[in-house]
PDB file of N, CA and C in Angstrom:
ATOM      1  N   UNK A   1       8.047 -31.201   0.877  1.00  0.00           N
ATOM      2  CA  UNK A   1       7.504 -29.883   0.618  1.00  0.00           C
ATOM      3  C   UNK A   1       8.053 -28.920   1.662  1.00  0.00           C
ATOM      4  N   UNK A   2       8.738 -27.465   1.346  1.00  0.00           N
ATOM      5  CA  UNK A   2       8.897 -26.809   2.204  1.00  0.00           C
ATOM      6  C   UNK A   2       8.169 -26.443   3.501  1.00  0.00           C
ATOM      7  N   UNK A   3       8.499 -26.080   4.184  1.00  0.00           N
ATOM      8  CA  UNK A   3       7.017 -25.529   5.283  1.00  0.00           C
ATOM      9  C   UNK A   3       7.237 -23.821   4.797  1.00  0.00           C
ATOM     10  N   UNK A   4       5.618 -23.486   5.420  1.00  0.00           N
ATOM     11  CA  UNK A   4       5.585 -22.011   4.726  1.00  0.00           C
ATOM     12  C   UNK A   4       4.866 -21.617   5.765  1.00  0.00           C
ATOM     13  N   UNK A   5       4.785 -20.347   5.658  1.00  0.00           N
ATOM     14  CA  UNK A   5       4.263 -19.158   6.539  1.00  0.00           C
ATOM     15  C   UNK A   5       2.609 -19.684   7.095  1.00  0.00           C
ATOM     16  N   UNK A   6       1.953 -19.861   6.033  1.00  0.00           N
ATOM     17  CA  UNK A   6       0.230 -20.197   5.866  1.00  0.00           C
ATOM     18  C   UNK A   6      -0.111 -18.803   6.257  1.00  0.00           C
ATOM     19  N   UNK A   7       1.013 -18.262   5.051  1.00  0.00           N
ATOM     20  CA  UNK A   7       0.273 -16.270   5.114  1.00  0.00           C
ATOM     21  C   UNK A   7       0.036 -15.840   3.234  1.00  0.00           C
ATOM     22  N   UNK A   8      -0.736 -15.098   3.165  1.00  0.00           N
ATOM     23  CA  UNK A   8      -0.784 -15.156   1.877  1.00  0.00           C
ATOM     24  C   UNK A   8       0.365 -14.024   1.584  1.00  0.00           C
ATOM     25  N   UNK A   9       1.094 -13.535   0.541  1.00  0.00           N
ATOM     26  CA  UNK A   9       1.763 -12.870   0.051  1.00  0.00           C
ATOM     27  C   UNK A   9       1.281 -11.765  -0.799  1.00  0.00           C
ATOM     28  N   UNK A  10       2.120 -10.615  -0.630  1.00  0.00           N
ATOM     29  CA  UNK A  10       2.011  -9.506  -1.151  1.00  0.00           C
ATOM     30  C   UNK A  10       2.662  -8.968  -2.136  1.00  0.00           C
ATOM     31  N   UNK A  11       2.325  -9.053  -3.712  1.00  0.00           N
ATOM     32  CA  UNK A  11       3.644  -8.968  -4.505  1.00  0.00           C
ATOM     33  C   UNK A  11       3.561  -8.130  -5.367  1.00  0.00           C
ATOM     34  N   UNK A  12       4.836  -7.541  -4.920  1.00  0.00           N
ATOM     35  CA  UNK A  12       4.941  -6.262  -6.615  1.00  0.00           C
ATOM     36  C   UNK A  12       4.703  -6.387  -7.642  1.00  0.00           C
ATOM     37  N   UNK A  13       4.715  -6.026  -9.163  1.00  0.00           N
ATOM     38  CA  UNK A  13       4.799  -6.201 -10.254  1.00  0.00           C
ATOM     39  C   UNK A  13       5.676  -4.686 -10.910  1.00  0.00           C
ATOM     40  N   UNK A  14       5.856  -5.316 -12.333  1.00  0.00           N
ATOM     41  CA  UNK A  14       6.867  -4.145 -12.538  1.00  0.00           C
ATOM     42  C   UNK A  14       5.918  -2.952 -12.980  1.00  0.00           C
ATOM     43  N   UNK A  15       4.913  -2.558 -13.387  1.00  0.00           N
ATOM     44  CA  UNK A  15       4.131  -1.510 -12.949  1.00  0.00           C
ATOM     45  C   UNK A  15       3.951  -0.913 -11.992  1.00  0.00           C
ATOM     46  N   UNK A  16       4.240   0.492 -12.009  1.00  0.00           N
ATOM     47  CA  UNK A  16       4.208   1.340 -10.438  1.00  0.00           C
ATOM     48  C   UNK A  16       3.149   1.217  -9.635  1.00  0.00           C
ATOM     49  N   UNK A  17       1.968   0.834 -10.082  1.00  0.00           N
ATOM     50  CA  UNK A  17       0.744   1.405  -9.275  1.00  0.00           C
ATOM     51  C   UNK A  17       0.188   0.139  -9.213  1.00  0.00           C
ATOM     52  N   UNK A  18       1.001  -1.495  -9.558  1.00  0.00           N
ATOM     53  CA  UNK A  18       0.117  -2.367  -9.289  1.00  0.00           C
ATOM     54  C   UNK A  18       1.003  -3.146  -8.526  1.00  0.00           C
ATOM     55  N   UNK A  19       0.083  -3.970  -7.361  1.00  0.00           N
ATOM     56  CA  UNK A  19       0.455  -5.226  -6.604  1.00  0.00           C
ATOM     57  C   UNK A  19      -0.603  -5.895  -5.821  1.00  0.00           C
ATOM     58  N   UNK A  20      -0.146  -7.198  -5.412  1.00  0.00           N
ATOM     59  CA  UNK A  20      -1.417  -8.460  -5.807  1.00  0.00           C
ATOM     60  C   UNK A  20      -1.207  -8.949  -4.616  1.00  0.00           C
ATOM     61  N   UNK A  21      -1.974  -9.331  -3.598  1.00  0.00           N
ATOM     62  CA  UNK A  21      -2.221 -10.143  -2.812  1.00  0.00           C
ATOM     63  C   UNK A  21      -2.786 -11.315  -3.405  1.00  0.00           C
ATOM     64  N   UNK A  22      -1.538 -12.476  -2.786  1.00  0.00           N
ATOM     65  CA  UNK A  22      -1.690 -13.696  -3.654  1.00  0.00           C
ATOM     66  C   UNK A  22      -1.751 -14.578  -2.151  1.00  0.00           C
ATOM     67  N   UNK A  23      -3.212 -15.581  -2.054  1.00  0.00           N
ATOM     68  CA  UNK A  23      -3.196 -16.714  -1.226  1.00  0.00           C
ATOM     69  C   UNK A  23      -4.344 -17.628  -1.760  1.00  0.00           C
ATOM     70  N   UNK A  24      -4.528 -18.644  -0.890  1.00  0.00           N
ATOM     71  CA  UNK A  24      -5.669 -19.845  -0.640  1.00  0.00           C
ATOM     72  C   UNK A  24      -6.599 -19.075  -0.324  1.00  0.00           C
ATOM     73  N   UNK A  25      -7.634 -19.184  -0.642  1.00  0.00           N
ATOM     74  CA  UNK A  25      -8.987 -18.361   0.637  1.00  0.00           C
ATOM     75  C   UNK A  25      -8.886 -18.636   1.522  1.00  0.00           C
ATOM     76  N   UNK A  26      -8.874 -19.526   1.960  1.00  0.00           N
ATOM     77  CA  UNK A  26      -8.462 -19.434   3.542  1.00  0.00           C
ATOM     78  C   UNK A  26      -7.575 -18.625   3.993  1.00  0.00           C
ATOM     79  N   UNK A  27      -6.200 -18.395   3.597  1.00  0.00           N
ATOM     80  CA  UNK A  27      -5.423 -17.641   3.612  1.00  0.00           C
ATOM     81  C   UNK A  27      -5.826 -16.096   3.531  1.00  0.00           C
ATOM     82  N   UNK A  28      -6.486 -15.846   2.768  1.00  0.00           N
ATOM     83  CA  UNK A  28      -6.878 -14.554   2.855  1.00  0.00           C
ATOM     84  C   UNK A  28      -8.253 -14.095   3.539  1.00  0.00           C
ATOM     85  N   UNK A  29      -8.616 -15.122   3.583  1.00  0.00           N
ATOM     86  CA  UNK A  29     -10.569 -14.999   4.912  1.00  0.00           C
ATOM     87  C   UNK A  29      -9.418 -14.982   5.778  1.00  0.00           C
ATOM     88  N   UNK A  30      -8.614 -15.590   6.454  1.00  0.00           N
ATOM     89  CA  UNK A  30      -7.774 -15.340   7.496  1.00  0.00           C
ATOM     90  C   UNK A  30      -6.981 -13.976   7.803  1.00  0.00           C
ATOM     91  N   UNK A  31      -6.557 -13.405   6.808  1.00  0.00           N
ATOM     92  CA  UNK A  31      -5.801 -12.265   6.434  1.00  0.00           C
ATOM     93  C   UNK A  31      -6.847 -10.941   6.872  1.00  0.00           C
ATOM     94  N   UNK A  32      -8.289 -11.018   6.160  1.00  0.00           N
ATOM     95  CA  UNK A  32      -9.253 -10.200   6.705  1.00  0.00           C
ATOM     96  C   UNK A  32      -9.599 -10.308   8.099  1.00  0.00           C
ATOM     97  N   UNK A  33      -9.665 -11.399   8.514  1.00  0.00           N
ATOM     98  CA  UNK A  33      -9.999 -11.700  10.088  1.00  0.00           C
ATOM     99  C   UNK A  33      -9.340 -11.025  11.483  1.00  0.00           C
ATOM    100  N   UNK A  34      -7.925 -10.632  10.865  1.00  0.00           N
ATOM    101  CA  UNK A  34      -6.969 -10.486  11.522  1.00  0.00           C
ATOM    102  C   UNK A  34      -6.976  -8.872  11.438  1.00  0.00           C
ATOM    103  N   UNK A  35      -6.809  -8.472   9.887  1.00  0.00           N
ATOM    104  CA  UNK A  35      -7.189  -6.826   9.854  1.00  0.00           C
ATOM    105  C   UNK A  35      -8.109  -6.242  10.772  1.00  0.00           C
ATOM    106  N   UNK A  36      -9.433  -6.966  10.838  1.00  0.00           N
ATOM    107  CA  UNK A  36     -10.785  -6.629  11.272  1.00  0.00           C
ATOM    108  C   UNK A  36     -10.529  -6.653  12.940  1.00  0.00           C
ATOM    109  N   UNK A  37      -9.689  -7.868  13.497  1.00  0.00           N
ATOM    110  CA  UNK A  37      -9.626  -7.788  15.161  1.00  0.00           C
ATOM    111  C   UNK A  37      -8.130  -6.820  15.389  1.00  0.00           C
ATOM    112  N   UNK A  38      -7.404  -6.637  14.768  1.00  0.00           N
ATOM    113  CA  UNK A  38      -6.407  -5.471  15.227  1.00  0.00           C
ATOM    114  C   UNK A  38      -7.304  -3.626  14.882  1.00  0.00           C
ATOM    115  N   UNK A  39      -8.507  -3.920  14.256  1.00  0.00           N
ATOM    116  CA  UNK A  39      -8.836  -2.361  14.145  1.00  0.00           C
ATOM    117  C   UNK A  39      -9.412  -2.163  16.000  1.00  0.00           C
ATOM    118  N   UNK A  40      -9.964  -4.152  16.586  1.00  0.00           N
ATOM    119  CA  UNK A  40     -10.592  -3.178  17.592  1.00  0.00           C
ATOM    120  C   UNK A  40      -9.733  -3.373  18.598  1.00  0.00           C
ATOM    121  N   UNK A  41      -8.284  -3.756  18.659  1.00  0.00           N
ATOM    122  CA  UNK A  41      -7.223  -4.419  19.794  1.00  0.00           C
ATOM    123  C   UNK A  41      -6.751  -3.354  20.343  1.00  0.00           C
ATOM    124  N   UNK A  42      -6.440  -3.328  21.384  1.00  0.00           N
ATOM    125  CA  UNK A  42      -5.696  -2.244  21.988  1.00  0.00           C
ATOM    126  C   UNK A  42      -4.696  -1.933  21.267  1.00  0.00           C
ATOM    127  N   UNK A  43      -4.783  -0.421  21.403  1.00  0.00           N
ATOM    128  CA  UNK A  43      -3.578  -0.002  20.135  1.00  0.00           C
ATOM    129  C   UNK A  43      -3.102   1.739  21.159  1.00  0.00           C
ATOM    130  N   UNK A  44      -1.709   2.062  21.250  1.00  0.00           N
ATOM    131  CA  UNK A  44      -1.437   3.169  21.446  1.00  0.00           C
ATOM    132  C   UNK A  44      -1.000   4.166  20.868  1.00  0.00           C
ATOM    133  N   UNK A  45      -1.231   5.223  21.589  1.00  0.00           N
ATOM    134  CA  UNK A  45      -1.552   6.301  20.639  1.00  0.00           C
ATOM    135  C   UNK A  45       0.088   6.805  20.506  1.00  0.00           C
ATOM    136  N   UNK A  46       0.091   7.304  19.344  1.00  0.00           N
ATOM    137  CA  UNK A  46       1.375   7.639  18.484  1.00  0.00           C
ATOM    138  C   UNK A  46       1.424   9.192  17.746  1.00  0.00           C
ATOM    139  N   UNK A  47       2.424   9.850  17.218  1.00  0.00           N
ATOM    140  CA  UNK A  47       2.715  10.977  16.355  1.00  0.00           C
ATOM    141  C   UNK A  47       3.677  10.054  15.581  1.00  0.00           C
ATOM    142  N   UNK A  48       3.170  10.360  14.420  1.00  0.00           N
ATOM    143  CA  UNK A  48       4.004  10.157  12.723  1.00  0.00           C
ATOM    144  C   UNK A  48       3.977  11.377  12.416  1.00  0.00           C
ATOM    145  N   UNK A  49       5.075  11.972  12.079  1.00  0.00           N
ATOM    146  CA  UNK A  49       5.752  12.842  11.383  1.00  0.00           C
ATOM    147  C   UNK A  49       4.326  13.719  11.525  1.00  0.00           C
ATOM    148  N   UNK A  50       3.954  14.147  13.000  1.00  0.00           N
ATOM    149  CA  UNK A  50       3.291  15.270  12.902  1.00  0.00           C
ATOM    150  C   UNK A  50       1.234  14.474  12.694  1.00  0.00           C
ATOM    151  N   UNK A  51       1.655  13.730  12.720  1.00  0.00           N
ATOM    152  CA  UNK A  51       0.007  12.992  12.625  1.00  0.00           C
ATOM    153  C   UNK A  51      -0.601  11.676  13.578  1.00  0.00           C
ATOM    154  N   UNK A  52      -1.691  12.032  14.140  1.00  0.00           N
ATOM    155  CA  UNK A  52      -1.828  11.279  15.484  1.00  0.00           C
ATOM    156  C   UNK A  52      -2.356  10.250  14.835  1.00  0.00           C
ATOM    157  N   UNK A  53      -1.712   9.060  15.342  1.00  0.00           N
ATOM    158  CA  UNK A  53      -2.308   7.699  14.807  1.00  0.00           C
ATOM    159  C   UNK A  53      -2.123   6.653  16.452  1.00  0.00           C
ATOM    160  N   UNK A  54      -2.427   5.713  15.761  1.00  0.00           N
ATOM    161  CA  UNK A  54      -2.718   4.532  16.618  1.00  0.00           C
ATOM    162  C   UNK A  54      -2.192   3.272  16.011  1.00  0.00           C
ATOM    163  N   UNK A  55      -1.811   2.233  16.599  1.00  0.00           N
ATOM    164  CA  UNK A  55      -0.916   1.456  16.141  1.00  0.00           C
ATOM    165  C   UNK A  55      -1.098   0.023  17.415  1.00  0.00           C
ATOM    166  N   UNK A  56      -1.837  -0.825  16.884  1.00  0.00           N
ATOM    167  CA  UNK A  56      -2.298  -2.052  17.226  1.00  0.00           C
ATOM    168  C   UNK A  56      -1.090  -3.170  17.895  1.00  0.00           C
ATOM    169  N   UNK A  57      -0.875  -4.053  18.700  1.00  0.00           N
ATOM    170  CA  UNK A  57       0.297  -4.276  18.700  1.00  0.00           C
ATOM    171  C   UNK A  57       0.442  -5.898  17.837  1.00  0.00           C
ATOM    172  N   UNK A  58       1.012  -6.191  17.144  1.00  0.00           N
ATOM    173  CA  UNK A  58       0.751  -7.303  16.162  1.00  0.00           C
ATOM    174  C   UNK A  58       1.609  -8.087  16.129  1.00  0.00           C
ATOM    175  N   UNK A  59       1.979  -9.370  16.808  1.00  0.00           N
ATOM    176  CA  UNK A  59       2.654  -9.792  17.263  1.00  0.00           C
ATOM    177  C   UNK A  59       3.534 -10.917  15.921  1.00  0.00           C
ATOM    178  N   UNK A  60       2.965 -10.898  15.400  1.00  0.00           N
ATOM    179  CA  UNK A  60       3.336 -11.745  13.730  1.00  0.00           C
ATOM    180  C   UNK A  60       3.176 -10.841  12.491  1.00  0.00           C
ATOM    181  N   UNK A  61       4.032 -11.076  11.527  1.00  0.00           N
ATOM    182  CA  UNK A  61       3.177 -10.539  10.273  1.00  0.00           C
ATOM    183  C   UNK A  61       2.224 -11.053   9.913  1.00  0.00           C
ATOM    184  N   UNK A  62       1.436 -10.281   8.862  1.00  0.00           N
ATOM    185  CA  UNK A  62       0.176 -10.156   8.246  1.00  0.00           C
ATOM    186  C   UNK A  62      -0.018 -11.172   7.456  1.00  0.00           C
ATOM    187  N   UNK A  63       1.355 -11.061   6.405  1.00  0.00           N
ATOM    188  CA  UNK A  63       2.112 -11.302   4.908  1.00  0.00           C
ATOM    189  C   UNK A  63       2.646 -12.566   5.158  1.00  0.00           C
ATOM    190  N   UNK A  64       3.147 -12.856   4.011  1.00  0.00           N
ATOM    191  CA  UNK A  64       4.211 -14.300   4.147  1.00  0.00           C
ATOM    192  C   UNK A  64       5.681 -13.271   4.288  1.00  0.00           C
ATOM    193  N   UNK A  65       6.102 -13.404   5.172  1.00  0.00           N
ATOM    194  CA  UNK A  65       7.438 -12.577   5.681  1.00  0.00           C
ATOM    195  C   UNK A  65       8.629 -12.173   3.931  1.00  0.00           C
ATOM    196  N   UNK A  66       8.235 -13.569   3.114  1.00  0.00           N
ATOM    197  CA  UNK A  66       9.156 -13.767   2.368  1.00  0.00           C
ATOM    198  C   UNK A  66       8.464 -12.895   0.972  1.00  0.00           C
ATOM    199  N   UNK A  67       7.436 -12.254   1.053  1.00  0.00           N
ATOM    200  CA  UNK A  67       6.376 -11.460   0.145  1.00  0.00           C
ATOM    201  C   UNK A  67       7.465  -9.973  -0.256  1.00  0.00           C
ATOM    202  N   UNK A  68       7.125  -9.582  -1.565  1.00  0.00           N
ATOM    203  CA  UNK A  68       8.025  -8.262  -1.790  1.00  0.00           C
ATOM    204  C   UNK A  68       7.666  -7.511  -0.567  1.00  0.00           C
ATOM    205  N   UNK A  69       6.620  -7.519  -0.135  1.00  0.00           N
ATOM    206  CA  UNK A  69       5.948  -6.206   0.705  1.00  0.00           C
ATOM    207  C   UNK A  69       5.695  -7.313   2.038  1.00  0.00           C
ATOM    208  N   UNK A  70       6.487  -7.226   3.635  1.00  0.00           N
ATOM    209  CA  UNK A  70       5.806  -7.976   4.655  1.00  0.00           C
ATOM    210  C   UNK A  70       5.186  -7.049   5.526  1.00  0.00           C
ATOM    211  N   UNK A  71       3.609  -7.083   5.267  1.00  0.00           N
ATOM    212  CA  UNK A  71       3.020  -6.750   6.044  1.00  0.00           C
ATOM    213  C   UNK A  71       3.526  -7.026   7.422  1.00  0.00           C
ATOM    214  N   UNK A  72       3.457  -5.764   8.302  1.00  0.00           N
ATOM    215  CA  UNK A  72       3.752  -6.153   9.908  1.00  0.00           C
ATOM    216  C   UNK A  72       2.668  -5.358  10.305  1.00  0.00           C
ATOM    217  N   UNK A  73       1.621  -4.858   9.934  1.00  0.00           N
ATOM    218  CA  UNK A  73       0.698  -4.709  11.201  1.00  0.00           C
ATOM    219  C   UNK A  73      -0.295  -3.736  10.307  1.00  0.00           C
ATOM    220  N   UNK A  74      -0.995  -2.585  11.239  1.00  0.00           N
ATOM    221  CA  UNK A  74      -1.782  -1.649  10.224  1.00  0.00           C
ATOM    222  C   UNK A  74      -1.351  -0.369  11.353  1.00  0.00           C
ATOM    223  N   UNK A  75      -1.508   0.633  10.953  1.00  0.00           N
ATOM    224  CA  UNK A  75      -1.751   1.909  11.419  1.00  0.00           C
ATOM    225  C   UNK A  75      -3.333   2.762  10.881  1.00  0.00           C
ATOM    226  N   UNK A  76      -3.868   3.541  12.419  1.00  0.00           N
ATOM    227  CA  UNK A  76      -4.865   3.648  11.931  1.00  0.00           C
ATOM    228  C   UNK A  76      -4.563   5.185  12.437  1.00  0.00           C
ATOM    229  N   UNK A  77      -5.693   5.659  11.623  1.00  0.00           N
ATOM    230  CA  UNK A  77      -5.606   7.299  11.771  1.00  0.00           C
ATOM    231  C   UNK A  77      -7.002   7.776  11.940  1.00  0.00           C
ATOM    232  N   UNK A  78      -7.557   8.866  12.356  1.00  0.00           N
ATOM    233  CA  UNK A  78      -8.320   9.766  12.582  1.00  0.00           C
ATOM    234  C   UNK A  78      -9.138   9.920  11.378  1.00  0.00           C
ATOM    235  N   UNK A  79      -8.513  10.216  10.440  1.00  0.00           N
ATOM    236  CA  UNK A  79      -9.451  11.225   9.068  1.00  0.00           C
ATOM    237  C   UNK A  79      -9.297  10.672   7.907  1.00  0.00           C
ATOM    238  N   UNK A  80      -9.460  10.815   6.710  1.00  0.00           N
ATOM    239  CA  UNK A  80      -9.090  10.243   5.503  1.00  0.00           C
ATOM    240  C   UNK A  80      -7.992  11.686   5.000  1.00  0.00           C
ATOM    241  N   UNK A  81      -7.972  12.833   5.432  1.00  0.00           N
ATOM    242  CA  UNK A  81      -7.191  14.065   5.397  1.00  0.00           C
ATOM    243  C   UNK A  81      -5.524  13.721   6.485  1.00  0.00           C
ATOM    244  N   UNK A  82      -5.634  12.958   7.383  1.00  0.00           N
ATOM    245  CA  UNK A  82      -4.974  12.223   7.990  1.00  0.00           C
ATOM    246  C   UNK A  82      -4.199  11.347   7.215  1.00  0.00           C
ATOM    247  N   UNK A  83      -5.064  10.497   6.496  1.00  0.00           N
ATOM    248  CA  UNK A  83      -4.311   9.105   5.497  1.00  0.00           C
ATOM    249  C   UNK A  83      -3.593   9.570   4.696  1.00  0.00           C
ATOM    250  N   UNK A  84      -4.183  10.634   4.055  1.00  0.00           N
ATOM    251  CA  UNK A  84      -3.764  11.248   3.064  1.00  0.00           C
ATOM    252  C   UNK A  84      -2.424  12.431   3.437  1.00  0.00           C
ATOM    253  N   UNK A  85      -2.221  12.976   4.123  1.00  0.00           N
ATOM    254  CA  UNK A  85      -1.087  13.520   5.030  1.00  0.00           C
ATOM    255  C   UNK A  85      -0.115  12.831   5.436  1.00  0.00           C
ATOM    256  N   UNK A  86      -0.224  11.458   5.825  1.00  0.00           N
ATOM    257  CA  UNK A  86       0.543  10.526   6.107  1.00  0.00           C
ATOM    258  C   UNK A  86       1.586  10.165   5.214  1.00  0.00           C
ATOM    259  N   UNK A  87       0.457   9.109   4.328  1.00  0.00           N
ATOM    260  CA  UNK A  87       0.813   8.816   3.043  1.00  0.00           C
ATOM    261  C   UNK A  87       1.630   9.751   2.149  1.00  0.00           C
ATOM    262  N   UNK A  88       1.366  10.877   2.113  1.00  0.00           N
ATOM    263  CA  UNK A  88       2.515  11.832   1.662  1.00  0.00           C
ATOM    264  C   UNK A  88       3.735  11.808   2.209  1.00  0.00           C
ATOM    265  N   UNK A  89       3.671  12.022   3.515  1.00  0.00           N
ATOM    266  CA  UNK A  89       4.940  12.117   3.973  1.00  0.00           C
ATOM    267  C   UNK A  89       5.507  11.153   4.344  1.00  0.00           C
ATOM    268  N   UNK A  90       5.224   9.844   4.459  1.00  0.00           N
ATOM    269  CA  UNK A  90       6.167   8.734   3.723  1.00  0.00           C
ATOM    270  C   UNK A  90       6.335   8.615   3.315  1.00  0.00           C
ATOM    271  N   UNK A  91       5.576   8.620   1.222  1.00  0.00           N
ATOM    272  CA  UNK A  91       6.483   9.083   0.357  1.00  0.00           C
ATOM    273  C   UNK A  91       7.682   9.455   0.195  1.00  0.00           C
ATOM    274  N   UNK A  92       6.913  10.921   0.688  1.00  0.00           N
ATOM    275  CA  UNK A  92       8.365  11.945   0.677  1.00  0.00           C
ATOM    276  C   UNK A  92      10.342  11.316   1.129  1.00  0.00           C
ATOM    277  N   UNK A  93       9.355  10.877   2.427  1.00  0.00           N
ATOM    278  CA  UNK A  93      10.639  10.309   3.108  1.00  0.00           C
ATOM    279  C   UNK A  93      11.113   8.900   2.244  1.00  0.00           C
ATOM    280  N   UNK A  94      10.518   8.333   1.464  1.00  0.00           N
ATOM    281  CA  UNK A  94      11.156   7.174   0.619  1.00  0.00           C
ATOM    282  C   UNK A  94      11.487   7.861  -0.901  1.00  0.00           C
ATOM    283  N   UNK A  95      12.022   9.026  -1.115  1.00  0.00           N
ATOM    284  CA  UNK A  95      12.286  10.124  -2.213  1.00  0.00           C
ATOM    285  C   UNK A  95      11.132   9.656  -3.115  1.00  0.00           C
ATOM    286  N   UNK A  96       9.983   9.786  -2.398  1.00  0.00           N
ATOM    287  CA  UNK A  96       8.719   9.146  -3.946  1.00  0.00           C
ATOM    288  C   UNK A  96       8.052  10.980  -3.921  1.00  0.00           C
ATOM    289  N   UNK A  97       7.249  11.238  -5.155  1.00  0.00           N
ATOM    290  CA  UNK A  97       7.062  12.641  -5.052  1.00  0.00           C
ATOM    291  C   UNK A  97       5.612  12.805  -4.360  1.00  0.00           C
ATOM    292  N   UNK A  98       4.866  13.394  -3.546  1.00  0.00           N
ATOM    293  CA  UNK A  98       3.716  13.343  -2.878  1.00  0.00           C
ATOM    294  C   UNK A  98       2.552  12.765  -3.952  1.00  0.00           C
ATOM    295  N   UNK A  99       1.456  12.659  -3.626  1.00  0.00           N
ATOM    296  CA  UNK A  99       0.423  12.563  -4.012  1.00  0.00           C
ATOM    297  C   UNK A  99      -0.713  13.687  -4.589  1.00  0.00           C
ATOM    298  N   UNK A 100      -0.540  14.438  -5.794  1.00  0.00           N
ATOM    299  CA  UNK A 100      -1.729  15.504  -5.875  1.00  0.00           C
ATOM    300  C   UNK A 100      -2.946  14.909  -5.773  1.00  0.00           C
ATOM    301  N   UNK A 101      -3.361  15.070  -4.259  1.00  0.00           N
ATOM    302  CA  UNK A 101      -4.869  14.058  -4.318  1.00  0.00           C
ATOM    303  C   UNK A 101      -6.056  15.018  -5.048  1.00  0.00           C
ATOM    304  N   UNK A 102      -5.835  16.347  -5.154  1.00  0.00           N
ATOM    305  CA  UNK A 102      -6.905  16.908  -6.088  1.00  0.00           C
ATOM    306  C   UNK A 102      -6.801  16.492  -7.107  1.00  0.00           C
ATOM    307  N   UNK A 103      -6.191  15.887  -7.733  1.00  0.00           N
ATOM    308  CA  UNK A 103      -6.204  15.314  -9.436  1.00  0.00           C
ATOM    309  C   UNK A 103      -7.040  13.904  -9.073  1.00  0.00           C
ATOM    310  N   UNK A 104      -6.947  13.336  -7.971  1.00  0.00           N
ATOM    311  CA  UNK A 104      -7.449  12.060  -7.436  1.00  0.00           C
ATOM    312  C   UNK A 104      -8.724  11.936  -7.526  1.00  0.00           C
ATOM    313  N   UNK A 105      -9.368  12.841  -6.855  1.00  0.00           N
ATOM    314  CA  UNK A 105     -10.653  12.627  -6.095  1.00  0.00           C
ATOM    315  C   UNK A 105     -12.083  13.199  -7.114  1.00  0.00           C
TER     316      UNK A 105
END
């Protein structure tokens, strides 16, 4: 049997707006465990494209490295006006078109 990560995976599908975190429960009670102690780990403070965040230092990925999407860590922000500012402008910068979050909410 191969050896593997013992990370659960993060996987696209060909629908734009869907993707699946796929593991064992354990794998993913583990996956939460890890989210939950990097929100309270020492993390320094940062500017993204104009937005103050914080950024945990995470010494492994999240993900199974080999997942469409490898999680490497979390970024945390201030506001949900913050997330949402962010999230746009990464978009942007990956030519995706922003988010009209008033159609959203």
């Amino acid at each position: 049997m191969p050896k593997t990560s013992g990370r659960p995976a993060l996987l696209c599908t060909t629908a734009e707006d869907e993707s699946f975190i796929l593991g064992t429960r354990s794998q993913l009670i583990k996956l939460a465990e890890r989210i939950l102690e990097l929100t309270d780990a020492p993390a320094e403070p940062s500017d993204w494209d104009g937005v103050a965040v914080e950024q945990p230092a995470c010494a492994t990925y999240l993900s199974d490295p080999m997942s469409d999407i490898a999680l490497q860590g979390i970024v945390i922000v201030r506001t949900e006006a913050d997330r949402r500012a962010l999230m746009n402008k990464i978009r942007v910068n990956d030519a995706l078109d922003p988010i009209d979050w008033e159609g959203h909410d």
